[in-house]
N, C-alpha and C. Protein backbone atom coordinates (compact mmCIF):
# COMPACT_ATOMS: atom_id res chain seq x y z
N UNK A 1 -174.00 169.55 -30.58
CA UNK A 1 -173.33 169.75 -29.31
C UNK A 1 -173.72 171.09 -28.70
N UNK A 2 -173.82 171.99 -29.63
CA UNK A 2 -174.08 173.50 -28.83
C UNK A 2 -175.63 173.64 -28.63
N UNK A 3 -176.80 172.66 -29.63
CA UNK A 3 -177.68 172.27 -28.68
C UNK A 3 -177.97 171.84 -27.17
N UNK A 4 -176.81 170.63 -26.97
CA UNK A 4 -177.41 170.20 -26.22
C UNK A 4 -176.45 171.35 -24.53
N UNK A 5 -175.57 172.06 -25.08
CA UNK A 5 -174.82 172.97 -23.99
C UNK A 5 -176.40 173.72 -23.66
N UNK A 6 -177.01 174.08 -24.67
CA UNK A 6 -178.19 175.21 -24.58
C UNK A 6 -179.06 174.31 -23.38
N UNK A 7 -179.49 173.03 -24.09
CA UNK A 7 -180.16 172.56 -23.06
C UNK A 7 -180.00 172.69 -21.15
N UNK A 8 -178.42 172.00 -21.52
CA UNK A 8 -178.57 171.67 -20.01
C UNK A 8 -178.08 172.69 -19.29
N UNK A 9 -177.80 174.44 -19.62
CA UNK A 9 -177.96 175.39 -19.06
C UNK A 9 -179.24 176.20 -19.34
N UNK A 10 -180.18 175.64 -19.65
CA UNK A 10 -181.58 176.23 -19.53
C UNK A 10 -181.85 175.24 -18.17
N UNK A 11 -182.03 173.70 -18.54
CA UNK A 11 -182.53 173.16 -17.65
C UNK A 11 -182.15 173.29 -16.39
N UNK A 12 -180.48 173.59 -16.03
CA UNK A 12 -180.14 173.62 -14.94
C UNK A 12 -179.86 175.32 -14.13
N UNK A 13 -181.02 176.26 -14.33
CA UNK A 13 -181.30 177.08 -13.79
C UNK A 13 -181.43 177.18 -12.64
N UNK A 14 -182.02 176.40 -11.98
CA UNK A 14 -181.68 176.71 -10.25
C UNK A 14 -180.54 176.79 -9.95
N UNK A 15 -180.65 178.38 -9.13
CA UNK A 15 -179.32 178.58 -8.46
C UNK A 15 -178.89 178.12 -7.48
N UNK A 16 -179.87 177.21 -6.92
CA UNK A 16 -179.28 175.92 -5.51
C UNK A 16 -177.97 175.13 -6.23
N UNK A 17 -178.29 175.18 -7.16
CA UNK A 17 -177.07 173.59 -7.90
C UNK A 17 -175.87 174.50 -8.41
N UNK A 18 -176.01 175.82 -7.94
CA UNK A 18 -174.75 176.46 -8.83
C UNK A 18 -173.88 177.17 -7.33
N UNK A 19 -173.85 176.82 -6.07
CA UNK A 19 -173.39 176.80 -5.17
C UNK A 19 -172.40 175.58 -4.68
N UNK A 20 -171.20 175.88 -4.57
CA UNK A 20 -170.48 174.72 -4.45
C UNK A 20 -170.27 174.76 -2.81
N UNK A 21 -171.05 175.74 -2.01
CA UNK A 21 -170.59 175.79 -0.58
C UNK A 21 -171.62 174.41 -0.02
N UNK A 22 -172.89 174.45 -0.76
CA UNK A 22 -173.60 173.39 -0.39
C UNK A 22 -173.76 171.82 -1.04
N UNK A 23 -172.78 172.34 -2.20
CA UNK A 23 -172.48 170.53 -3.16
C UNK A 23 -172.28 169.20 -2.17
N UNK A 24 -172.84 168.44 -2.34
CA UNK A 24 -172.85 167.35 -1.57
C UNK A 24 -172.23 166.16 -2.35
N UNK A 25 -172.94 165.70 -3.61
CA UNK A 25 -172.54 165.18 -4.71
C UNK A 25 -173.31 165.23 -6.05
N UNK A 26 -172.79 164.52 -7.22
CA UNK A 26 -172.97 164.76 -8.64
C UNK A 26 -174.89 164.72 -8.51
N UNK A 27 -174.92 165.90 -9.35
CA UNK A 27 -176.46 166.35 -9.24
C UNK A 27 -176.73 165.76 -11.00
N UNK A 28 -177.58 165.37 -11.27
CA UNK A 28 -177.24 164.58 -12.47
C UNK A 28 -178.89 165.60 -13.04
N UNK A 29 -179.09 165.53 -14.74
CA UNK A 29 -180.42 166.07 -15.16
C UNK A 29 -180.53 165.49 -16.47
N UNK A 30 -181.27 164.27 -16.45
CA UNK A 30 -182.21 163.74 -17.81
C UNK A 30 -181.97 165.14 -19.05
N UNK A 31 -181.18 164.31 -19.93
CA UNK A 31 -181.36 165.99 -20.83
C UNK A 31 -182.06 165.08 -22.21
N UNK A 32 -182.31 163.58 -22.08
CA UNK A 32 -183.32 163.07 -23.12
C UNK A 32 -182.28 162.72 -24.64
N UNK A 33 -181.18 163.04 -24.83
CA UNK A 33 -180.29 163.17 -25.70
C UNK A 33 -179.33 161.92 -25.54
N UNK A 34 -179.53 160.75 -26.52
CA UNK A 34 -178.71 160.24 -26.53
C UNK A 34 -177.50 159.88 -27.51
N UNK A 35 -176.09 159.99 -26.41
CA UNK A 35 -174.95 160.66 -26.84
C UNK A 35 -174.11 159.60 -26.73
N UNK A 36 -173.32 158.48 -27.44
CA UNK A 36 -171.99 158.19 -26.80
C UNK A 36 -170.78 158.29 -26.54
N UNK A 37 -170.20 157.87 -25.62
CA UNK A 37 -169.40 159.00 -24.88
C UNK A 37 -169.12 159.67 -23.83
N UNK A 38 -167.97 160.79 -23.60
CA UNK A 38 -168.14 161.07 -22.60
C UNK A 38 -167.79 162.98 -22.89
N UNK A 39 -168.35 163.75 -22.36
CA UNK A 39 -168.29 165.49 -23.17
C UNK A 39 -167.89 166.14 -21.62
N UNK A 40 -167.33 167.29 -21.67
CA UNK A 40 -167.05 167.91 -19.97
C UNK A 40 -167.25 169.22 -20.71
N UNK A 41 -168.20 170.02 -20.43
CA UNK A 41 -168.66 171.48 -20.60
C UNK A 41 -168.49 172.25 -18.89
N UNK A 42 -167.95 173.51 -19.03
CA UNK A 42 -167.81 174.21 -18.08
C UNK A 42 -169.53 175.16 -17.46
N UNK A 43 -169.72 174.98 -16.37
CA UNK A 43 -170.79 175.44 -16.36
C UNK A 43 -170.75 176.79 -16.47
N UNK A 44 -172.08 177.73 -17.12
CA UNK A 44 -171.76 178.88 -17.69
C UNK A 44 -172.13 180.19 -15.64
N UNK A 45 -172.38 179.06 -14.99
CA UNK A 45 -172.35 180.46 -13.87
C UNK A 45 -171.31 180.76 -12.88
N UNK A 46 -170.52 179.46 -13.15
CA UNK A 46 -169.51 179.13 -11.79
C UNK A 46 -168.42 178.57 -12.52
N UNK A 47 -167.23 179.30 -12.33
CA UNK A 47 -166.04 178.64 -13.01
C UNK A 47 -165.64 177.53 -12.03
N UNK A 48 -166.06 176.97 -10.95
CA UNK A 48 -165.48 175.63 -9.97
C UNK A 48 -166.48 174.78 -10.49
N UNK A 49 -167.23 174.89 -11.12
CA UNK A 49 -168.18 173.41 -11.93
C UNK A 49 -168.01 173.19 -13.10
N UNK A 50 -168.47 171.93 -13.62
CA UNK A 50 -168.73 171.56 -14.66
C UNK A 50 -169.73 170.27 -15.25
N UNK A 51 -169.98 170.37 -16.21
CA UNK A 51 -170.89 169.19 -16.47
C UNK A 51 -170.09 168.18 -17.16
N UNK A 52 -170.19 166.66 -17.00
CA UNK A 52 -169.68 165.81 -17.33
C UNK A 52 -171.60 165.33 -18.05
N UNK A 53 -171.23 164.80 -19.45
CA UNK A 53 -172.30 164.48 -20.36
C UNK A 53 -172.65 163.37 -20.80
N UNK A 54 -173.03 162.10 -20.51
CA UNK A 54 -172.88 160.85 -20.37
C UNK A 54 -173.84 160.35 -20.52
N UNK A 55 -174.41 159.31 -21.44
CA UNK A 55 -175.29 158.49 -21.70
C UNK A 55 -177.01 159.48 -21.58
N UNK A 56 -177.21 160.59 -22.07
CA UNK A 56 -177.81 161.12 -21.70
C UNK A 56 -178.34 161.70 -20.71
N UNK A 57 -177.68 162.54 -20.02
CA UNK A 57 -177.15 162.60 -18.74
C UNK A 57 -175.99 163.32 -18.66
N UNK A 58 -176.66 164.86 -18.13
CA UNK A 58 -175.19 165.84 -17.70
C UNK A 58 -175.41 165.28 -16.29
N UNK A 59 -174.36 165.62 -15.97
CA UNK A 59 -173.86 165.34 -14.12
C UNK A 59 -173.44 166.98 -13.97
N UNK A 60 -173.73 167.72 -12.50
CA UNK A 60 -172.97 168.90 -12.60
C UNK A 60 -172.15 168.35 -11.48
N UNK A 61 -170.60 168.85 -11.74
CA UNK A 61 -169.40 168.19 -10.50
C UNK A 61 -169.10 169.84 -10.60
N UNK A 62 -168.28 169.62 -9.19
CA UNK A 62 -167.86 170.65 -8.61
C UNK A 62 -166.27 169.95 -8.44
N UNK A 63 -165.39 171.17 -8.43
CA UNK A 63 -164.20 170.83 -8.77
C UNK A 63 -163.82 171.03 -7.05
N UNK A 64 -162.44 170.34 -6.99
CA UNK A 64 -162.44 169.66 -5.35
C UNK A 64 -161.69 171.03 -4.75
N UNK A 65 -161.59 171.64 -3.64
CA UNK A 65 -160.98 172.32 -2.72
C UNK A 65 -159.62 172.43 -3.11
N UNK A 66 -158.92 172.92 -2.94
CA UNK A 66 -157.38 173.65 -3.34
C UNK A 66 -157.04 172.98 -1.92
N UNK A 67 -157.04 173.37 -0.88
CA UNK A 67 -157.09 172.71 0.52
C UNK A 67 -158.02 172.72 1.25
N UNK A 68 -158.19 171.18 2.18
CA UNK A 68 -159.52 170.80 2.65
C UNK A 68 -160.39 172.31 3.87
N UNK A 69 -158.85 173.09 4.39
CA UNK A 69 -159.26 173.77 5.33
C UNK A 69 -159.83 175.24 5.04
N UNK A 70 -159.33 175.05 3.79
CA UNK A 70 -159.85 176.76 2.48
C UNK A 70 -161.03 176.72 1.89
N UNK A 71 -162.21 177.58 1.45
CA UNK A 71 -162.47 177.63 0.49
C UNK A 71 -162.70 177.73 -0.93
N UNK A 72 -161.03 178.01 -1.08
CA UNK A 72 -160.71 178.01 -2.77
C UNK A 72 -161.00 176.29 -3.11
N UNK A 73 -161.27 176.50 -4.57
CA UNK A 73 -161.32 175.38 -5.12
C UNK A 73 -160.54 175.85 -6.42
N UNK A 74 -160.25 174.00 -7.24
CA UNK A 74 -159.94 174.15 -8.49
C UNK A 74 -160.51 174.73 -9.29
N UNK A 75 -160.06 175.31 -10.35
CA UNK A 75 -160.93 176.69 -11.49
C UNK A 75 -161.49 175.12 -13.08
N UNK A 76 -162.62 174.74 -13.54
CA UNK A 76 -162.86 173.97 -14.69
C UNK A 76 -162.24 174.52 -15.19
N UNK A 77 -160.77 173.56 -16.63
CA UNK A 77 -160.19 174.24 -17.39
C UNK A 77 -160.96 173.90 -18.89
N UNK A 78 -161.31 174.78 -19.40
CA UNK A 78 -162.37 174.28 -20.52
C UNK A 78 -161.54 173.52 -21.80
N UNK A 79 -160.05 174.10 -21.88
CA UNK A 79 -159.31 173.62 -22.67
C UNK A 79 -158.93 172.12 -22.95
N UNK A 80 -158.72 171.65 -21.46
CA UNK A 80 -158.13 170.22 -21.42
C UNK A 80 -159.49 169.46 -20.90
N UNK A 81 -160.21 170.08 -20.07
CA UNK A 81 -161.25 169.25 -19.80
C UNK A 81 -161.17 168.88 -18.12
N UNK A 82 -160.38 169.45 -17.96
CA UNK A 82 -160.19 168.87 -15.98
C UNK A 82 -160.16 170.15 -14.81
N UNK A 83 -160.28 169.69 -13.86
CA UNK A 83 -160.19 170.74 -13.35
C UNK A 83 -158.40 171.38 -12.45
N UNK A 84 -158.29 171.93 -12.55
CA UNK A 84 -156.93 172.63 -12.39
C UNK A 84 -156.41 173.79 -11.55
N UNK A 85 -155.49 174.03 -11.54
CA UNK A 85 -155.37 175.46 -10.45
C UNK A 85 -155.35 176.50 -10.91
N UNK A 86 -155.92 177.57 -10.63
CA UNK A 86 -156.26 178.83 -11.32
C UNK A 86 -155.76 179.21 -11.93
N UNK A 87 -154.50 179.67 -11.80
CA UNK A 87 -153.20 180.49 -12.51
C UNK A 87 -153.14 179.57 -13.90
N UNK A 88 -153.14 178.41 -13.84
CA UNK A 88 -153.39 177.66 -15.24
C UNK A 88 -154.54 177.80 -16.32
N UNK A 89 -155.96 178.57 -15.85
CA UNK A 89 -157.01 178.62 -16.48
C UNK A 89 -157.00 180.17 -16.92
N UNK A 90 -156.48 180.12 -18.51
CA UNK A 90 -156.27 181.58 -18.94
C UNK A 90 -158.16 182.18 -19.00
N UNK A 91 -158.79 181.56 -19.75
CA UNK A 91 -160.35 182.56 -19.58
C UNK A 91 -161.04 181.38 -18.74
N UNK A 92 -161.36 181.72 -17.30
CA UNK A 92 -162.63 180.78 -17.01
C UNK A 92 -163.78 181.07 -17.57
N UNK A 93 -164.50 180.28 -17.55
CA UNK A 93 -166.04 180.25 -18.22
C UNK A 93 -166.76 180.77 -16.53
N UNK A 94 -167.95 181.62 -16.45
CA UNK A 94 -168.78 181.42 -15.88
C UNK A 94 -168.05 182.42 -14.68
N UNK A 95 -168.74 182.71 -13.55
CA UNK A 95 -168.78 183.91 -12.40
C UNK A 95 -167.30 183.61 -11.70
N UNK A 96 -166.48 184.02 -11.89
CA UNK A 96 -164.84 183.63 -11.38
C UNK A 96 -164.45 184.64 -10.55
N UNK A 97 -165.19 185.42 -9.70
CA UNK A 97 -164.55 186.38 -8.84
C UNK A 97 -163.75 186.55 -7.90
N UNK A 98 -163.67 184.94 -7.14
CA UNK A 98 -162.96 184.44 -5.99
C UNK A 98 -161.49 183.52 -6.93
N UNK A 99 -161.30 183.63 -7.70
CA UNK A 99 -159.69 183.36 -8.66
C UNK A 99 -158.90 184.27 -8.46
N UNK A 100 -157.74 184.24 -7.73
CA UNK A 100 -156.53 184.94 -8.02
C UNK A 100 -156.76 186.08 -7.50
N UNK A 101 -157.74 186.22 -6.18
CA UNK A 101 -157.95 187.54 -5.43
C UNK A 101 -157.30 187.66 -4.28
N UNK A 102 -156.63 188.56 -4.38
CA UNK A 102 -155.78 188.63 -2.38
C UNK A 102 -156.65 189.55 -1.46
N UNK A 103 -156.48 188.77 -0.56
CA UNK A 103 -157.64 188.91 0.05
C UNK A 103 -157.04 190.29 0.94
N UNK A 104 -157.76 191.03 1.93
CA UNK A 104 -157.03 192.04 2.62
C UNK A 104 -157.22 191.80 3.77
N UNK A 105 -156.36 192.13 4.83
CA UNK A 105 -156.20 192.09 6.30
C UNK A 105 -156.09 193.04 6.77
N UNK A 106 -156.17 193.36 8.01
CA UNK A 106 -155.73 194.63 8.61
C UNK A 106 -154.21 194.59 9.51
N UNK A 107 -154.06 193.20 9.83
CA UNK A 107 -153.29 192.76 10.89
C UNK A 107 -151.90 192.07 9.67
N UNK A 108 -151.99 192.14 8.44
CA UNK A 108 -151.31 191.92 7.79
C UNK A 108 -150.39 193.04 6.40
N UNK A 109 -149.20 193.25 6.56
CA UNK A 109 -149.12 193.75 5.87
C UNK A 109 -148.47 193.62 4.63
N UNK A 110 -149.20 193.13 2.88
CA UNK A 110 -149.09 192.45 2.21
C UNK A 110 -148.03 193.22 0.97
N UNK A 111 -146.77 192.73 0.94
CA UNK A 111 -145.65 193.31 0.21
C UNK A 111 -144.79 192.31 -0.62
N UNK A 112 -145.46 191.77 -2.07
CA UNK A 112 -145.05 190.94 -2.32
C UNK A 112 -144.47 191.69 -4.16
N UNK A 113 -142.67 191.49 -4.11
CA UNK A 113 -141.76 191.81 -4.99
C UNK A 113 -141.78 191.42 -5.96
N UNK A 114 -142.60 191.53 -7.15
CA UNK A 114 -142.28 190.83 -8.77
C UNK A 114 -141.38 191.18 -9.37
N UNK A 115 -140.73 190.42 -10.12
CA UNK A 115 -140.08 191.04 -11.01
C UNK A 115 -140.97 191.62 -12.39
N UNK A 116 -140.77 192.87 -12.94
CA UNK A 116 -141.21 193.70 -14.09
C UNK A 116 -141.40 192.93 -15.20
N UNK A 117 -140.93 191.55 -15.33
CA UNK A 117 -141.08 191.12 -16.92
C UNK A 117 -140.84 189.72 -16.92
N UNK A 118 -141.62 188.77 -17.27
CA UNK A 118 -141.69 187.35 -17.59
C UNK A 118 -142.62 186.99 -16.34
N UNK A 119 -142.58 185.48 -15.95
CA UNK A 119 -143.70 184.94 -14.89
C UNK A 119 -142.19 184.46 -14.33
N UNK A 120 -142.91 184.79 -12.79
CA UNK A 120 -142.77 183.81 -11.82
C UNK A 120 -143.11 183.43 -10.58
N UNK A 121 -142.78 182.52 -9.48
CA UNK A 121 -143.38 182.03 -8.30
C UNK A 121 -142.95 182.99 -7.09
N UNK A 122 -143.63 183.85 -6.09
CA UNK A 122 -142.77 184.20 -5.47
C UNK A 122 -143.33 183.82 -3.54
N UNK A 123 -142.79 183.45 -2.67
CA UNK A 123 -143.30 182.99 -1.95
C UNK A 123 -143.66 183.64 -0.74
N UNK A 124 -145.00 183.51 0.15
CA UNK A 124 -145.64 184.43 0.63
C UNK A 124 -144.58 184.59 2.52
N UNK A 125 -144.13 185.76 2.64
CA UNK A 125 -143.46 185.48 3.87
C UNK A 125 -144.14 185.79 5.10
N UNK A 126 -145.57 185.67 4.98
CA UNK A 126 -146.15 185.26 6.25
C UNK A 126 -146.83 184.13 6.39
N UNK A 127 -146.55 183.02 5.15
CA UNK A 127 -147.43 182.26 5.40
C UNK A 127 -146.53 180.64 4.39
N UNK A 128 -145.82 179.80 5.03
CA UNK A 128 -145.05 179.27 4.04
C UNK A 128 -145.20 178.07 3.21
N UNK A 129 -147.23 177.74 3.81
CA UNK A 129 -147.54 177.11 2.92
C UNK A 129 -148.46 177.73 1.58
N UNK A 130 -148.31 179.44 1.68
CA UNK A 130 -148.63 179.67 0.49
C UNK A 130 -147.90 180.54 -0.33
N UNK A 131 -147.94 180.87 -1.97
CA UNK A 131 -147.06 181.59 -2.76
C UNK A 131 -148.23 182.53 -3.55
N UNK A 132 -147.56 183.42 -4.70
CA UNK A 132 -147.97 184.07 -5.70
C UNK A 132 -147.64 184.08 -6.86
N UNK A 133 -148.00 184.32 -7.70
CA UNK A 133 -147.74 184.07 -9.24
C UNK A 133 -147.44 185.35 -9.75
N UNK A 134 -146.49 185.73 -10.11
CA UNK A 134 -145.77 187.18 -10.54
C UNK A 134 -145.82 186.98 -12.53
N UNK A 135 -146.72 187.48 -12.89
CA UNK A 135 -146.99 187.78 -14.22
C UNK A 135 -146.55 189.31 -14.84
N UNK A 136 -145.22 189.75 -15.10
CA UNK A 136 -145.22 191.33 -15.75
C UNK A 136 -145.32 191.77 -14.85
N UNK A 137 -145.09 191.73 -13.58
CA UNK A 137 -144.83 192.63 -12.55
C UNK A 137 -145.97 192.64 -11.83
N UNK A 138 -147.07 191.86 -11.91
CA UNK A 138 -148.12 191.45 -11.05
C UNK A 138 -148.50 190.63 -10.06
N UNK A 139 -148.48 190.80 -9.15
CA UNK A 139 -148.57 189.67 -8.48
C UNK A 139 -150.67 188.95 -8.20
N UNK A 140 -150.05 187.61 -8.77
CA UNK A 140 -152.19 186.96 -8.31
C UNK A 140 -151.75 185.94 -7.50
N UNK A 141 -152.81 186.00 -6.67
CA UNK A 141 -152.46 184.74 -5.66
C UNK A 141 -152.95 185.78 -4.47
N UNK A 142 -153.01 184.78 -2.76
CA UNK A 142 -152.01 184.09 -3.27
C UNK A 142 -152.84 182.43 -3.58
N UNK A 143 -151.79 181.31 -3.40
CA UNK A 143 -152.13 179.91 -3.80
C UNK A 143 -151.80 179.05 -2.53
């Protein structure tokens, strides 16, 4: 198995296929290995992809939009195998820089209250279809 991970991140080196702004659909790559079954490896450059491993045959999928009008997407959770919402994916695999980043405004001024100890949800008051995730007095998000 950790062969064939080697493979199909050698083979799938072009950085065209590791852009999810231009994913269209499942980009599939002959890896010659036949497997039965079905395997979901996180791709090692982009935590919003993953390879689904099938009859010889990775597929790279891109995990779907958080909302159609955003560019966030779901984060691959390597644990369960699906893709999921960020705050749920304790280590992503692969370039995760756009996870759990607040973004900055000038016209906004961003003041969001955690509490010091345990998790929780706290909700964004300029915006009420989105929230934050208050971890130990941190706030990520928002979502």
């Amino acid at each position: 198995l950790y062969l064939l991970l080697i493979a199909v991140t050698v083979t799938a080196a072009n950085e065209n296929l590791h852009d999810c702004s231009e994913f269209t659909a499942e980009q599939c790559i002959d890896i010659g290995i036949d497997d039965h079954g079905v395997h979901y490896h996180a791709d090692p450059y982009n935590c919003h992809k993953f390879y689904k491993i099938q009859e010889g045959k990775a597929c790279l999928i891109c995990c779907p939009l958080i909302h159609p009008d955003k560019s966030n997407r779901l984060v691959f959770n390597p644990e369960n195998g699906i893709c999921d919402w960020p705050f749920n994916v304790r280590n992503p695999a692969g370039n995760c820089n756009d996870v759990n980043q607040i973004p900055q405004s000038n016209n906004l001024s961003l003041k969001v209250q955690c509490p010091k100890d345990g998790t929780s949800l706290v909700k964004d008051d300029n915006d009420c279809t989105r929230y934050y995730r208050c971890v130990g007095g941190i706030a990520k998000g928002p979502f």
